[in-house]
N, C-alpha and C. Protein backbone atom coordinates (compact mmCIF):
# COMPACT_ATOMS: atom_id res chain seq x y z
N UNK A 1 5.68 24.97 -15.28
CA UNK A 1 4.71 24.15 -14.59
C UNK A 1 4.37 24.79 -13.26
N UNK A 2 2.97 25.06 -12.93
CA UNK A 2 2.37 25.91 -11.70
C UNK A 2 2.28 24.57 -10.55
N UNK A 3 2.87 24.86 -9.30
CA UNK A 3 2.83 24.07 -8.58
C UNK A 3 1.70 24.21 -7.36
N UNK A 4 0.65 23.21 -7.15
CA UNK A 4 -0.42 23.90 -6.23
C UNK A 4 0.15 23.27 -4.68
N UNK A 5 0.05 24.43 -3.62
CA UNK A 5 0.26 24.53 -2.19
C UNK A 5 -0.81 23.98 -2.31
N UNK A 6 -0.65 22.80 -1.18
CA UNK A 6 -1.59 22.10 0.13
C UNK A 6 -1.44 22.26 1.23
N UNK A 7 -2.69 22.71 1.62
CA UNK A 7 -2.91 23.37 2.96
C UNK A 7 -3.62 22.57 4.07
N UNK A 8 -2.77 21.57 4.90
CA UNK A 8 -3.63 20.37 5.42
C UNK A 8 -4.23 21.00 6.66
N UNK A 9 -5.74 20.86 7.05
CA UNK A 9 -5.85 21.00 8.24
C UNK A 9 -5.56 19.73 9.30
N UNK A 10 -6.11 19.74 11.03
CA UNK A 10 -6.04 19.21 11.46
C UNK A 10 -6.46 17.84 10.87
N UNK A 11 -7.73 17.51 10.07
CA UNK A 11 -8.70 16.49 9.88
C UNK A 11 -7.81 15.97 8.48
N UNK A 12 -6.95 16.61 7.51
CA UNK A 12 -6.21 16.22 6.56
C UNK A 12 -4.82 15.98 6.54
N UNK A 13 -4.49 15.90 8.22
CA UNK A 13 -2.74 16.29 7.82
C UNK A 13 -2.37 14.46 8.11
N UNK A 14 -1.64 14.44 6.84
CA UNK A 14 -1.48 12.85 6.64
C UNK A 14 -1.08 12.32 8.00
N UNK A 15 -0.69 10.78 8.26
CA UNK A 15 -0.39 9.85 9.87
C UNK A 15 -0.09 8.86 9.01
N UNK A 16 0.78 7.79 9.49
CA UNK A 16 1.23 7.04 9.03
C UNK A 16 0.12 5.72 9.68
N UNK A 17 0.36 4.86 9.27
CA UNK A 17 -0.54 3.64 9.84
C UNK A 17 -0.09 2.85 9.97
N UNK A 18 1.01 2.39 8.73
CA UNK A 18 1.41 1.04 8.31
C UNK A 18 2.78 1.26 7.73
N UNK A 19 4.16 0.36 8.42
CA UNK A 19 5.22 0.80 7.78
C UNK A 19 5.33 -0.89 6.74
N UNK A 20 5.08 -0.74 5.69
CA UNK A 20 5.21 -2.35 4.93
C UNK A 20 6.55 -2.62 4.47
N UNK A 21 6.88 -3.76 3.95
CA UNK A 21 7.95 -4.09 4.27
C UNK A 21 8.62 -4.25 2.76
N UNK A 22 7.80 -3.72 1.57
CA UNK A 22 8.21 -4.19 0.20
C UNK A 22 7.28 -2.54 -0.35
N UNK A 23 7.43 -2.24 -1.78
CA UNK A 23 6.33 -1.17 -2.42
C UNK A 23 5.43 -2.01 -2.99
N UNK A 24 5.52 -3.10 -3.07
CA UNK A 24 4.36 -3.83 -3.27
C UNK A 24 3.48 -3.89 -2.29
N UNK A 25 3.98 -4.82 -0.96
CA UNK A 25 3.31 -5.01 0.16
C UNK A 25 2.09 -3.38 0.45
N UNK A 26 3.19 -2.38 0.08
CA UNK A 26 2.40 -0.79 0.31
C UNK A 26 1.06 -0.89 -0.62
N UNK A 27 1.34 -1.28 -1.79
CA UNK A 27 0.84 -0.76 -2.61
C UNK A 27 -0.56 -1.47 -2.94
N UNK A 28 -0.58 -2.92 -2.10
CA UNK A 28 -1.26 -4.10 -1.80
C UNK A 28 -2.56 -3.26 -0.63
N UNK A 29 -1.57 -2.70 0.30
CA UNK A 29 -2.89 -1.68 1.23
C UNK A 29 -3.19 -0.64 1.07
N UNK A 30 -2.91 0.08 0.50
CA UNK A 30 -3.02 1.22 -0.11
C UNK A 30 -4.46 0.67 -1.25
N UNK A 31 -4.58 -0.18 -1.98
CA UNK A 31 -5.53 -0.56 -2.91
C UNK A 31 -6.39 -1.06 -1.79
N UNK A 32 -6.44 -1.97 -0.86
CA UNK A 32 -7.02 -2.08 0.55
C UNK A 32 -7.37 -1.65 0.76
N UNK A 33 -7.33 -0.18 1.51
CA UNK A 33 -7.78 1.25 2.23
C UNK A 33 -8.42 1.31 1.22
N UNK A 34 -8.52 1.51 0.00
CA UNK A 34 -9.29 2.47 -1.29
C UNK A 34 -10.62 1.85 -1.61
N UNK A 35 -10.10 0.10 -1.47
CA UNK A 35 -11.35 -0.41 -1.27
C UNK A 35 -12.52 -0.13 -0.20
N UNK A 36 -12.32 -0.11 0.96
CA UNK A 36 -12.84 0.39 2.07
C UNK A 36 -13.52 1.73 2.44
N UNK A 37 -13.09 2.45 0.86
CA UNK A 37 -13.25 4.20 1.02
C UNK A 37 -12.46 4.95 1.71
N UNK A 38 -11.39 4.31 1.75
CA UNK A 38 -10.28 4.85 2.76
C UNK A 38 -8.95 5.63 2.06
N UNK A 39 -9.39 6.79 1.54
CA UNK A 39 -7.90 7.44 0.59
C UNK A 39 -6.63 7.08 1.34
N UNK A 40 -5.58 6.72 0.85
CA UNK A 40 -4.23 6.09 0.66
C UNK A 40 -2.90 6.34 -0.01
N UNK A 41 -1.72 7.13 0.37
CA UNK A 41 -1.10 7.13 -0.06
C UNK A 41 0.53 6.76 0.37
N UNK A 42 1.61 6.14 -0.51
CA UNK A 42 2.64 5.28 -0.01
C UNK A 42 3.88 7.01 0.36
N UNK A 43 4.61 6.81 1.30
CA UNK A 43 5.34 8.09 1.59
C UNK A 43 6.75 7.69 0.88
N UNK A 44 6.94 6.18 0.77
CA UNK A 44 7.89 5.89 0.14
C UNK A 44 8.34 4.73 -0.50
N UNK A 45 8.95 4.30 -1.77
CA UNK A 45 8.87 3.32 -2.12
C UNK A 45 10.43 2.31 -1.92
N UNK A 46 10.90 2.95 -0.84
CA UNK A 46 11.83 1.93 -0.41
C UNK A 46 12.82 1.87 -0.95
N UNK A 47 13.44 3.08 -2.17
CA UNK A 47 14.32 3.01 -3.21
C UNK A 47 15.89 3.51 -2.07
N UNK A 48 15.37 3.71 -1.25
CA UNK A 48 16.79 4.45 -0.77
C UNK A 48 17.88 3.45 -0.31
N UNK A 49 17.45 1.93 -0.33
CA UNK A 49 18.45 1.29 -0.20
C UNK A 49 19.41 0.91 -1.22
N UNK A 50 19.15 0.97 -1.98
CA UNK A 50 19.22 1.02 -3.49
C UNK A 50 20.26 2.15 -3.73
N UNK A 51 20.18 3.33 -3.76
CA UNK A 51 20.98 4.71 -3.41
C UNK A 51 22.14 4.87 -2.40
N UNK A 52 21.94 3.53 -1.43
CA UNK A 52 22.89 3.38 -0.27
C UNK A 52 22.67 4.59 1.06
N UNK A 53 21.40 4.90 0.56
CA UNK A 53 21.35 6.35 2.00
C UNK A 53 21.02 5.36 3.22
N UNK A 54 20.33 4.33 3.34
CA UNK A 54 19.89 3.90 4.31
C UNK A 54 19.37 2.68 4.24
N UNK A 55 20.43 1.78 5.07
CA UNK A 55 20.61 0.60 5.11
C UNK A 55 19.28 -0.33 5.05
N UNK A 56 18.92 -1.38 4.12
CA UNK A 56 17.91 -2.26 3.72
C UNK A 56 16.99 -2.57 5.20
N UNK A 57 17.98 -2.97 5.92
CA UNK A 57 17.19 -3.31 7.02
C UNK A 57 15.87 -2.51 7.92
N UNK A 58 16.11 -1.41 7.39
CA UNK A 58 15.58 -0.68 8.68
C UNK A 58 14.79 0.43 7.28
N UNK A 59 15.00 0.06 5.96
CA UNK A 59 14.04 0.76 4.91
C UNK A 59 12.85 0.44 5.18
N UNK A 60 11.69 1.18 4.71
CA UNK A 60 10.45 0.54 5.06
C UNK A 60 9.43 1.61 3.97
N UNK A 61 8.30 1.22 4.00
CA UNK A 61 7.21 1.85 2.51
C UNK A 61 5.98 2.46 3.41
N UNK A 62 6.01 3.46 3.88
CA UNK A 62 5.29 4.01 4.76
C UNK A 62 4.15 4.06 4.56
N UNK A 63 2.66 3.63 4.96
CA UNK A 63 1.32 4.55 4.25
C UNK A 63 0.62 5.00 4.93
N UNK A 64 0.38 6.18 4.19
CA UNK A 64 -0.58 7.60 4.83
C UNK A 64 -1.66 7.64 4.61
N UNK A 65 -2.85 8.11 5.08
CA UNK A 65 -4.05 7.96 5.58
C UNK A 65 -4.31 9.50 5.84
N UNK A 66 -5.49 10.43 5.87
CA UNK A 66 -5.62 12.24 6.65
C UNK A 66 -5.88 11.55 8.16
N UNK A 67 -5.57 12.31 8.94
CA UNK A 67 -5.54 11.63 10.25
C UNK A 67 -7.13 11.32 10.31
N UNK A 68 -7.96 11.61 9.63
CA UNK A 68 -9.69 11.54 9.65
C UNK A 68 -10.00 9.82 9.81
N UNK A 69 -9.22 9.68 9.01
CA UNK A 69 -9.75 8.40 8.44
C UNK A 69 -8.91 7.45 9.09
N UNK A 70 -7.97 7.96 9.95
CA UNK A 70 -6.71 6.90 10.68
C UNK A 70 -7.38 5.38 11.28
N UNK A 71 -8.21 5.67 12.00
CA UNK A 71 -8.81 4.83 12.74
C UNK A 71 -9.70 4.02 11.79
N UNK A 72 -10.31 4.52 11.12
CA UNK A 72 -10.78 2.99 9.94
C UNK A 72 -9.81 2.16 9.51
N UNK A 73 -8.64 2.91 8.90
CA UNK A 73 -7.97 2.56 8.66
C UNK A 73 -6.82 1.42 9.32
N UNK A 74 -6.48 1.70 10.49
CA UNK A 74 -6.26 0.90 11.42
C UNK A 74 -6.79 -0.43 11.82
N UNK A 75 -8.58 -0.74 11.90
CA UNK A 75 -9.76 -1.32 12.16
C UNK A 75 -9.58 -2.20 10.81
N UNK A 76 -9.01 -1.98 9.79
CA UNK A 76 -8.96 -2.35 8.23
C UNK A 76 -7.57 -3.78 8.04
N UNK A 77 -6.54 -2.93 8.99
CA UNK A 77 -5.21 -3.84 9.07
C UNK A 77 -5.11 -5.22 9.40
N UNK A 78 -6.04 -5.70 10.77
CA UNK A 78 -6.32 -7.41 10.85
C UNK A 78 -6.52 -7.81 9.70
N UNK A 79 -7.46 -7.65 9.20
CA UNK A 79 -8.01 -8.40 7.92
C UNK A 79 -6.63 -8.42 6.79
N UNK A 80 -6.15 -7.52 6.29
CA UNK A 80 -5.24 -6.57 5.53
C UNK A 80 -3.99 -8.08 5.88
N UNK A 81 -3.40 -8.09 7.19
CA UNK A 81 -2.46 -9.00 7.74
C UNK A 81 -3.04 -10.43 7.42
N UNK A 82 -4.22 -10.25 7.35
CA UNK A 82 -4.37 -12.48 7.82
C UNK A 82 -4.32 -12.54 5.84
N UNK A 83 -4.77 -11.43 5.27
CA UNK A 83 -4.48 -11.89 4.04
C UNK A 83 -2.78 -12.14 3.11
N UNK A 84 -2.31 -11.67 3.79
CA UNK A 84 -0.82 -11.42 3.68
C UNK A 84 -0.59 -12.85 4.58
N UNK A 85 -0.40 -13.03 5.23
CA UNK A 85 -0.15 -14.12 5.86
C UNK A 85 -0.95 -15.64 5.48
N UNK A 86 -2.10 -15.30 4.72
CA UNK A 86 -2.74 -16.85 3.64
C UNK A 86 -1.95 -16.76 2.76
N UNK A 87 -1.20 -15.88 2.25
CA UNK A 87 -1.03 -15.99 0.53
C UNK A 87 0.46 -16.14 0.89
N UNK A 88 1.10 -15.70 2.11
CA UNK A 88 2.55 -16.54 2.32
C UNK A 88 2.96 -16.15 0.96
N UNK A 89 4.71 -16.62 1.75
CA UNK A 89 5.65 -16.26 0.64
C UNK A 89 5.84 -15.42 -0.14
N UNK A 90 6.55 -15.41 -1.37
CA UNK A 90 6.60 -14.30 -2.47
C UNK A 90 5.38 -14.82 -4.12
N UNK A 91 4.12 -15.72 -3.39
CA UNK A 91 3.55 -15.68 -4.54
C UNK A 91 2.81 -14.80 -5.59
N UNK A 92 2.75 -14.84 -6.34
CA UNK A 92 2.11 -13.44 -7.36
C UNK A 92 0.72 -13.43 -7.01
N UNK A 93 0.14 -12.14 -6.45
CA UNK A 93 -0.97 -11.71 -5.69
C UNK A 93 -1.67 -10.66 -6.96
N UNK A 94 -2.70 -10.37 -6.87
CA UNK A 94 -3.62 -9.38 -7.12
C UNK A 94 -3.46 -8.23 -6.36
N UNK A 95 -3.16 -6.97 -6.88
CA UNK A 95 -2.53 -5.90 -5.55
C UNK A 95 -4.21 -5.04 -5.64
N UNK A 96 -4.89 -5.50 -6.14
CA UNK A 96 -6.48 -5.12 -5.98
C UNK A 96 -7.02 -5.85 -5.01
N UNK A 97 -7.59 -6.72 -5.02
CA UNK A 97 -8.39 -7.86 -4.41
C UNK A 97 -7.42 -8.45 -3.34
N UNK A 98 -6.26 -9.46 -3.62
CA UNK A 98 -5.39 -10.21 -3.18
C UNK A 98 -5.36 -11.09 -3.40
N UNK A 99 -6.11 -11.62 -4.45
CA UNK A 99 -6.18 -12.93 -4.97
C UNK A 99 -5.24 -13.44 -5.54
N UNK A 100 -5.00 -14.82 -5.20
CA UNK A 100 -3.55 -15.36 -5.37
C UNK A 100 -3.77 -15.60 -7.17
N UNK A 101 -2.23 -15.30 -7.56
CA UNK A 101 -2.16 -16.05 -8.73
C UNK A 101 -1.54 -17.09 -9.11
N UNK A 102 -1.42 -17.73 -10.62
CA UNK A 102 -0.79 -18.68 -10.32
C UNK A 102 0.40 -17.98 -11.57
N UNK A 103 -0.27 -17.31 -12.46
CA UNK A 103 0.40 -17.06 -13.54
C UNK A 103 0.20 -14.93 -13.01
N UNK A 104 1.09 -14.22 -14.05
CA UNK A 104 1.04 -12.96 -14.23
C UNK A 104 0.35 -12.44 -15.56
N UNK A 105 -1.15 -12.77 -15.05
CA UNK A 105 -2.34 -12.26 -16.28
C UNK A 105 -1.87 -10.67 -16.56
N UNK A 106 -2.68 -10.08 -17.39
CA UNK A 106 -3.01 -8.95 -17.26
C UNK A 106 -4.04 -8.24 -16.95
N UNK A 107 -5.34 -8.98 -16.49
CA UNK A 107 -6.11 -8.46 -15.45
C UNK A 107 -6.33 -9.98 -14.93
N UNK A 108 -6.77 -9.60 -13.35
CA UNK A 108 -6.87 -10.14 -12.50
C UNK A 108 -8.28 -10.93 -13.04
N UNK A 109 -8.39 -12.56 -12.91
CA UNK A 109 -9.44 -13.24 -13.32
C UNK A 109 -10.80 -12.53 -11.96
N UNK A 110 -10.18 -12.76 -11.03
CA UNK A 110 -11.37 -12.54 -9.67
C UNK A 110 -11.91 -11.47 -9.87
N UNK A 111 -11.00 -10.26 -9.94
CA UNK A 111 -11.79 -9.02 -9.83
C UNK A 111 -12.15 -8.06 -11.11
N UNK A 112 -11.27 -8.48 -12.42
CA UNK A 112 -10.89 -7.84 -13.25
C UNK A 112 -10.25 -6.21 -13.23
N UNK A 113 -9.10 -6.20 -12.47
CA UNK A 113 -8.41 -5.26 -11.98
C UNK A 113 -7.21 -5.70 -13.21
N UNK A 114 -6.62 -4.08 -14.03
CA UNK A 114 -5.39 -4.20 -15.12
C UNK A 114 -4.46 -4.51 -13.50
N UNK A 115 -3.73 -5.06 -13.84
CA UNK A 115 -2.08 -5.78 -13.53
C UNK A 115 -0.83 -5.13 -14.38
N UNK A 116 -0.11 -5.00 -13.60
CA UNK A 116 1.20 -3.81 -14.12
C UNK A 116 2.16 -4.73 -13.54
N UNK A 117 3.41 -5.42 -14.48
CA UNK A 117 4.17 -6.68 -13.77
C UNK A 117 5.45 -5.72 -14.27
N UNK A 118 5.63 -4.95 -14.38
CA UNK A 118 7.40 -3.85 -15.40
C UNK A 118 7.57 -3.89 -13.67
């Protein structure tokens, strides 16, 4: 398997934005940003507490942004938060849209986005 080098410049070299607090929660803005035109990717999915390298508390699901786009991205997060904060709790969300659910469809009624519940 040929492995391709990435060569980030200044305008591509990833920045963090958002440390979330679940790989969902990541994976919730990360579909966010994408909506927005904002490429998105999670640096980690939080497994290392799990492994015991590093204690739950202080684990976190990082997401990256090219530093280009940092600042939309940023400008993106109010909104991103007040929706996280309507839908409260641990209810089953749409990690497309955010639309609350009540049940675990397999696509989302609002947006028709496939749903992955494994």
């Amino acid at each position: 398997m040929e492995r391709e080098i990435i060569e980030f410049t200044a305008d591509t070299q990833p920045v963090k934005v958002y440390d979330a607090g679940s790989g969902i929660e990541a994976q919730f803005l990360v579909d966010w940003l994408r909506g927005a035109g904002i490429e998105a990717r999670i640096a980690s999915t939080a497994i290392e507490p799990l492994a015991g390298k590093v204690p739950f508390q202080i684990a976190t699901c990082p997401v990256l942004v090219a530093r280009r786009d940092a600042e939309r991205a940023l400008a993106e997060l109010p909104g991103f938060e007040a929706k996280l904060a309507e839908r409260g709790g641990e209810a089953a969300f749409c990690y497309h849209c955010g639309g609350a659910l009540d049940t675990r469809p397999a696509t989302c009624p609002a947006c028709g986005g496939a749903l992955d519940w494994s």
